[in-house]
N, C-alpha and C. Protein backbone atom coordinates (compact mmCIF):
# COMPACT_ATOMS: atom_id res chain seq x y z
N UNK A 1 0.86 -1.17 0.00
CA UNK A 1 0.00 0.00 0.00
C UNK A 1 0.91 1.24 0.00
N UNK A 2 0.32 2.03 -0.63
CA UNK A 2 1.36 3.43 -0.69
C UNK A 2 1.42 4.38 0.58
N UNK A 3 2.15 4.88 0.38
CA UNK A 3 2.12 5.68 1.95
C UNK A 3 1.48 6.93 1.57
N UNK A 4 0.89 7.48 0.68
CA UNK A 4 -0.36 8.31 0.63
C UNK A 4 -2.09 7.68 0.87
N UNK A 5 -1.82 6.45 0.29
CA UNK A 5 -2.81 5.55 0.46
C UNK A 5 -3.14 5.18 2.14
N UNK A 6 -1.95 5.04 2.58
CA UNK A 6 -2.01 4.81 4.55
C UNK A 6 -2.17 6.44 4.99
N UNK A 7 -2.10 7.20 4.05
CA UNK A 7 -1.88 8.67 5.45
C UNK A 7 -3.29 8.98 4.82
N UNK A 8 -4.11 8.58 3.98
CA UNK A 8 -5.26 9.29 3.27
C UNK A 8 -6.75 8.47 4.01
N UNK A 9 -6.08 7.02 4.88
CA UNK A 9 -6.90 6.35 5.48
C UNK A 9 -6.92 6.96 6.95
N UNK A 10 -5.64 6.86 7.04
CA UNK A 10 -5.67 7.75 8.36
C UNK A 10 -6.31 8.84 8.51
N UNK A 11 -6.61 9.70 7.71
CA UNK A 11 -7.40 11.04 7.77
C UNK A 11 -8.69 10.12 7.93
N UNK A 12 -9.15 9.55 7.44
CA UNK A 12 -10.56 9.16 7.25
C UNK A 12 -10.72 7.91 8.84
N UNK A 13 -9.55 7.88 9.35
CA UNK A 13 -10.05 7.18 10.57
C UNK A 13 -10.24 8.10 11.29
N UNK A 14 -10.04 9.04 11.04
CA UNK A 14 -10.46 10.01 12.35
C UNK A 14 -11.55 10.84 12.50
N UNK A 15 -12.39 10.33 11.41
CA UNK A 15 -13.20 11.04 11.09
C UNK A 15 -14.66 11.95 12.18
N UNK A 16 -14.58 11.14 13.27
CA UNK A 16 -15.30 11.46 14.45
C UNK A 16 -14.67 12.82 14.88
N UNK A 17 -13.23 13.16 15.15
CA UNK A 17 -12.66 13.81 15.34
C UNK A 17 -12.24 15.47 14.67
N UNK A 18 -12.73 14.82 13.19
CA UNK A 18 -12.49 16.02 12.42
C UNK A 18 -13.86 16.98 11.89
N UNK A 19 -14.96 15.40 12.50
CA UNK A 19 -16.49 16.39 12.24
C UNK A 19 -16.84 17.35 13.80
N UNK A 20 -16.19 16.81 14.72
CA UNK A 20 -16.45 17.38 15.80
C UNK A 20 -15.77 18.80 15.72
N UNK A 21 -14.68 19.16 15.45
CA UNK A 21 -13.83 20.38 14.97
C UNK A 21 -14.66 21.41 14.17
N UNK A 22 -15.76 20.58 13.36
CA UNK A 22 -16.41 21.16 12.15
C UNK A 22 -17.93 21.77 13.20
N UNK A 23 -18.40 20.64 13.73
CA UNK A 23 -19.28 20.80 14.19
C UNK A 23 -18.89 22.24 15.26
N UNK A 24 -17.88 22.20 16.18
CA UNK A 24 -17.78 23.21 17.04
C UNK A 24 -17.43 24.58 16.87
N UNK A 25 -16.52 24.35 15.28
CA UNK A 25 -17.00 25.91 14.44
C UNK A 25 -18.37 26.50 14.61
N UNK A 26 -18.84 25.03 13.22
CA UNK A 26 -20.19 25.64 13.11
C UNK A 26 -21.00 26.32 14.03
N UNK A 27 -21.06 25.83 15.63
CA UNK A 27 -22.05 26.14 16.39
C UNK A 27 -21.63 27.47 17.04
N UNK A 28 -20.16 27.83 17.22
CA UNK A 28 -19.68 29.08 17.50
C UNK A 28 -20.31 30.21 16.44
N UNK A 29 -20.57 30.07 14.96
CA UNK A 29 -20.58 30.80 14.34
C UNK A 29 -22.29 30.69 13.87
N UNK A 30 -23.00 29.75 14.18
CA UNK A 30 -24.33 29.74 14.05
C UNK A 30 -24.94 28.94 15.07
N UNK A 31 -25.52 29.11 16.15
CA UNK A 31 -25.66 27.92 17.55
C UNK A 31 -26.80 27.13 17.21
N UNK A 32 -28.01 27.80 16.19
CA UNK A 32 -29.07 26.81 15.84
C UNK A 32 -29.01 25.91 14.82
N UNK A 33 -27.50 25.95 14.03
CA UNK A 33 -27.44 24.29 13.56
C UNK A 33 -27.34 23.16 13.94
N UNK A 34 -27.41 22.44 12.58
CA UNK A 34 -27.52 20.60 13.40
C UNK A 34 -25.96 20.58 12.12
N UNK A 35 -25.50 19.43 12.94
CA UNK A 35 -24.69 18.72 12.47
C UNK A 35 -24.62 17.13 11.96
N UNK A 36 -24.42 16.77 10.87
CA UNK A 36 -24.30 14.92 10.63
C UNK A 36 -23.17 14.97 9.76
N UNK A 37 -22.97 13.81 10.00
CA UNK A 37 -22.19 12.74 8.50
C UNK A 37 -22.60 11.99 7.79
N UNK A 38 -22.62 12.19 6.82
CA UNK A 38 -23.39 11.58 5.61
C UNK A 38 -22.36 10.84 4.94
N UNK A 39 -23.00 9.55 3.89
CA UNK A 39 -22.13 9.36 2.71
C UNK A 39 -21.31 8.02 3.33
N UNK A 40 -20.39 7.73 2.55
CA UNK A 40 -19.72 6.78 2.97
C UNK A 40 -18.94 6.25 4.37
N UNK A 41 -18.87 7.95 4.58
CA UNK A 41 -18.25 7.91 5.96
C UNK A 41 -19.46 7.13 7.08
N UNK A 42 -20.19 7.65 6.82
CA UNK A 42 -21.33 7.60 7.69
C UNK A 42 -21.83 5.94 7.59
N UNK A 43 -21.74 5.45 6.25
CA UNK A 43 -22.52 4.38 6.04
C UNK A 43 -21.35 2.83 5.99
N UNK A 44 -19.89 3.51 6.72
CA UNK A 44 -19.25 2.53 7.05
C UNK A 44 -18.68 1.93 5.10
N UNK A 45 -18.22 2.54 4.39
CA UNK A 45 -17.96 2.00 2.85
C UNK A 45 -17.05 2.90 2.34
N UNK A 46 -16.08 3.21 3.45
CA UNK A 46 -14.83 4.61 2.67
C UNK A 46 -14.02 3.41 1.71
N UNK A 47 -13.14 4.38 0.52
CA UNK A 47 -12.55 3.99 0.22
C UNK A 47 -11.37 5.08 -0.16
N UNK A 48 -10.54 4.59 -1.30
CA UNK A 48 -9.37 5.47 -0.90
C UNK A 48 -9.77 6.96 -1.49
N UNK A 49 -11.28 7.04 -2.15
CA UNK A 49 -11.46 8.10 -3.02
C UNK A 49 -12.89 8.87 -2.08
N UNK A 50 -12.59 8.32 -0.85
CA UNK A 50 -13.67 9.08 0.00
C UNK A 50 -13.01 10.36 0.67
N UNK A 51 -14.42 10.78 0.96
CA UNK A 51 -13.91 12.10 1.95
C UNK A 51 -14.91 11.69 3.00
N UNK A 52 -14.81 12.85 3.87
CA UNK A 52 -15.72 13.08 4.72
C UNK A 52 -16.95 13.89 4.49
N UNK A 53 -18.07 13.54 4.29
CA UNK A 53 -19.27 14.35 3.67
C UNK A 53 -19.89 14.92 5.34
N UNK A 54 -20.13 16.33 5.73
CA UNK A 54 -20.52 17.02 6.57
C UNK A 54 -21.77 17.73 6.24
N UNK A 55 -22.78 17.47 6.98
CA UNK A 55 -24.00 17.78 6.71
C UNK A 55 -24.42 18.98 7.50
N UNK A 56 -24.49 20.86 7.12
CA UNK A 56 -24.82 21.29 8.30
C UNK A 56 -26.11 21.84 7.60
N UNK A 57 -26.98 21.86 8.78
CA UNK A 57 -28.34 22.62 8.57
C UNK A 57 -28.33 23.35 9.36
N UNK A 58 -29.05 25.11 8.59
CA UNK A 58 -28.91 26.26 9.21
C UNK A 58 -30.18 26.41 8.70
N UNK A 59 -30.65 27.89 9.89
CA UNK A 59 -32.12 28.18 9.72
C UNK A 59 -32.34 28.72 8.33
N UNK A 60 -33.20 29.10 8.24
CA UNK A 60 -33.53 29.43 6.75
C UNK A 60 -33.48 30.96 6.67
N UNK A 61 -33.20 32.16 8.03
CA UNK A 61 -32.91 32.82 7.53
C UNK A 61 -31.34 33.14 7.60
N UNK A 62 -30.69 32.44 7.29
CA UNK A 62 -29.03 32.41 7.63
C UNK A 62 -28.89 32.48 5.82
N UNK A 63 -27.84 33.70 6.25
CA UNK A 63 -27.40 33.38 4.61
C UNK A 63 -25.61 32.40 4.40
N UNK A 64 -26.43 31.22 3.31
CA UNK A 64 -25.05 30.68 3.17
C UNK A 64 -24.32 30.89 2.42
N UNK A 65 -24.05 31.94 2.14
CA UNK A 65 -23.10 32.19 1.06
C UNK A 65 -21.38 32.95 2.67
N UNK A 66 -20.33 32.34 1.92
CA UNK A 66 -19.26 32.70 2.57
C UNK A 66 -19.27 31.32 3.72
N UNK A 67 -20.28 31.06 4.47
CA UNK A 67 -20.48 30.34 5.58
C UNK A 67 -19.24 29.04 5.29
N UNK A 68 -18.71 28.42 4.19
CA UNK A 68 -18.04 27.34 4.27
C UNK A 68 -16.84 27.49 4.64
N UNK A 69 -16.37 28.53 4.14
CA UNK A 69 -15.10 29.42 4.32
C UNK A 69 -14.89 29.52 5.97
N UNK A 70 -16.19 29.91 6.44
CA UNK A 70 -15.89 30.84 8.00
C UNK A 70 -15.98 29.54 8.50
N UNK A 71 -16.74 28.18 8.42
CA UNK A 71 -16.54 27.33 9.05
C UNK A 71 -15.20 26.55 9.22
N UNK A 72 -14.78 26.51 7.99
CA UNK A 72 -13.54 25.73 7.58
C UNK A 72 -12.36 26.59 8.16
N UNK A 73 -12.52 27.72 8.25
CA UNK A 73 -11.26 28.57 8.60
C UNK A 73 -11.05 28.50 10.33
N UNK A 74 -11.83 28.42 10.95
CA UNK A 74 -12.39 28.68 12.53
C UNK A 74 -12.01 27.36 12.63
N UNK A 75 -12.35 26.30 12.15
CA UNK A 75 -12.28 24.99 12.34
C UNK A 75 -10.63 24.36 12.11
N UNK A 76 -10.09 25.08 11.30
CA UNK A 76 -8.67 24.71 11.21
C UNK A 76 -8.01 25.69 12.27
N UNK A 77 -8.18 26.80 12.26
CA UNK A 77 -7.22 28.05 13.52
C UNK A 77 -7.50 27.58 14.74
N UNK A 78 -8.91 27.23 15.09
CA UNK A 78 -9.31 27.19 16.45
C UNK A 78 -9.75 25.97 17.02
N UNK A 79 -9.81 25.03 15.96
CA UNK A 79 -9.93 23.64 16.82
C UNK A 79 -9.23 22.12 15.85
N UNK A 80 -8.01 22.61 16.22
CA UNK A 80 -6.90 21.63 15.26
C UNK A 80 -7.34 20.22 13.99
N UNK A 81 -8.78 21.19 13.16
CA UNK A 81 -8.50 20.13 11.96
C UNK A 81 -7.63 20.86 11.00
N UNK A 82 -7.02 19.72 10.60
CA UNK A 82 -5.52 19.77 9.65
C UNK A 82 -6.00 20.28 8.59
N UNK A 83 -5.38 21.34 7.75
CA UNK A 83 -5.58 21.85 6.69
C UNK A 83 -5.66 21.13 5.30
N UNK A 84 -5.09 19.58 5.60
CA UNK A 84 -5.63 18.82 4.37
C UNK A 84 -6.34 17.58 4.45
N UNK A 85 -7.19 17.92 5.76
CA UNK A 85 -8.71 17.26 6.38
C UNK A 85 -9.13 16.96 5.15
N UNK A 86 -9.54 15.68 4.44
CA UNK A 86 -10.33 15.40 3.43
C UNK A 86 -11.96 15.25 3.99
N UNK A 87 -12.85 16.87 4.20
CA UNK A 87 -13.66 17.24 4.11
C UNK A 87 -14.58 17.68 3.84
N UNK A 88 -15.67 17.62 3.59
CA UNK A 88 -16.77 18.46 2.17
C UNK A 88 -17.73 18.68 2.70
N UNK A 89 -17.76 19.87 3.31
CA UNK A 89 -19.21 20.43 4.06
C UNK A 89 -20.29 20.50 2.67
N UNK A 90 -21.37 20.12 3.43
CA UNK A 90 -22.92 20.47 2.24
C UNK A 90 -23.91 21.47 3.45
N UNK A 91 -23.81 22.48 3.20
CA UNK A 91 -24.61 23.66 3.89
C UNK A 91 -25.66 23.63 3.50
N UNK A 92 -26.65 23.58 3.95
CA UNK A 92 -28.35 23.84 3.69
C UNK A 92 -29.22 24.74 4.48
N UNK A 93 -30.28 24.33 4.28
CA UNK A 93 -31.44 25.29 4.83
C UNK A 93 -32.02 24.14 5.18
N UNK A 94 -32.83 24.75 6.64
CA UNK A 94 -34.19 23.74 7.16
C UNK A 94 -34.92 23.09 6.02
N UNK A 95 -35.29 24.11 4.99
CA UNK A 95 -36.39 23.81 3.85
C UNK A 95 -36.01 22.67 3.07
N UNK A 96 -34.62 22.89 3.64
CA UNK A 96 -33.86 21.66 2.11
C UNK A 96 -33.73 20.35 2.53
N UNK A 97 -33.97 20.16 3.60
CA UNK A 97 -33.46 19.06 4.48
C UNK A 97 -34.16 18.06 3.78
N UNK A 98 -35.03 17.52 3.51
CA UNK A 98 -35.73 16.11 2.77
C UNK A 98 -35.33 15.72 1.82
N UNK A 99 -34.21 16.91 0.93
CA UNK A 99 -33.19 16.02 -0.25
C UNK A 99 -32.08 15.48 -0.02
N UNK A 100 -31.46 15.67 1.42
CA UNK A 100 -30.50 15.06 1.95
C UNK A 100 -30.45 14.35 3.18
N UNK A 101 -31.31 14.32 3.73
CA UNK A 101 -31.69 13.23 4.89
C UNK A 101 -32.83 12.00 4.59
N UNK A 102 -32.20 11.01 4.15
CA UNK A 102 -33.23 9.84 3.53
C UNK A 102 -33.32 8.84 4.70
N UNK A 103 -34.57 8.37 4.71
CA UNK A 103 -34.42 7.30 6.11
C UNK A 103 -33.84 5.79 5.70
N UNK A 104 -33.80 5.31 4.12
CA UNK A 104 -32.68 4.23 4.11
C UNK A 104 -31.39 4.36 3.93
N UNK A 105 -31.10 6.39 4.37
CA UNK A 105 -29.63 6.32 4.66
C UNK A 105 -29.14 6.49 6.05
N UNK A 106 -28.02 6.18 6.32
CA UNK A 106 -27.56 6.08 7.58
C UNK A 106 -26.94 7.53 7.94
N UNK A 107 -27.32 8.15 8.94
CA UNK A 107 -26.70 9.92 9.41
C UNK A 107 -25.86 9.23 10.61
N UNK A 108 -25.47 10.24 11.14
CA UNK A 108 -24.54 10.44 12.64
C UNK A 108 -24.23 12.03 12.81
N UNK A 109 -25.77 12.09 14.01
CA UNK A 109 -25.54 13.27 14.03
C UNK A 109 -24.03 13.93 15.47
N UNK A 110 -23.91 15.05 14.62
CA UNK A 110 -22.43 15.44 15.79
C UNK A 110 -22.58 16.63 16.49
N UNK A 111 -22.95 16.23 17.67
CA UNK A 111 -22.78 17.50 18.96
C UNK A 111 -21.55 17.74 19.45
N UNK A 112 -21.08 18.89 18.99
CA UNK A 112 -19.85 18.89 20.09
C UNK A 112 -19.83 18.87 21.46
């Protein structure tokens, strides 16, 4: 196995660790979101071409534009995820929530 292949798993074992970082941005910078993990991470099926899929829902009058940036930035300065965290926040709205929360998929939601 390559040793990008072992350091790219390693990011993805920690993955509890690096949504919690995300999650404790988020809630500093908006306190009425929810947090999950979605996707492979979530559903136990990473492979070497996974990331971490981060699910945040914000009220509907929150504007998301910029918001990934301020999360991701706060989240690397202020609560040690690594700057090449293989991460992919999906920001939404309350309204949106039924195209990305399916009940034959598996979530994990994250409170810091």
């Amino acid at each position: 196995m390559s040793s990008w292949v072992k350091y790219h798993f390693e990011h993805l074992r920690r993955w509890r660790e690096y949504a919690i970082s995300i999650a404790r941005a988020t809630r500093e910078l908006i306190p009425e979101s929810k947090i999950y993990v979605i996707g492979g991470v979530a559903e136990e099926r990473t492979t070497i071409f996974s990331d971490i899929d981060i699910l945040i829902i914000v009220p509907d009058n929150i504007e998301k534009k910029n918001q990934y940036v301020k999360i991701l930035t706060k989240a690397i300065d202020e609560y040690n995820l690594p700057i090449d965290a293989p991460v992919e926040l999906h920001i939404i709205h309350e309204k949106e929530v039924k195209g990305y929360l399916k009940p034959q998929r598996k979530t994990i939601e994250i409170k810091p």
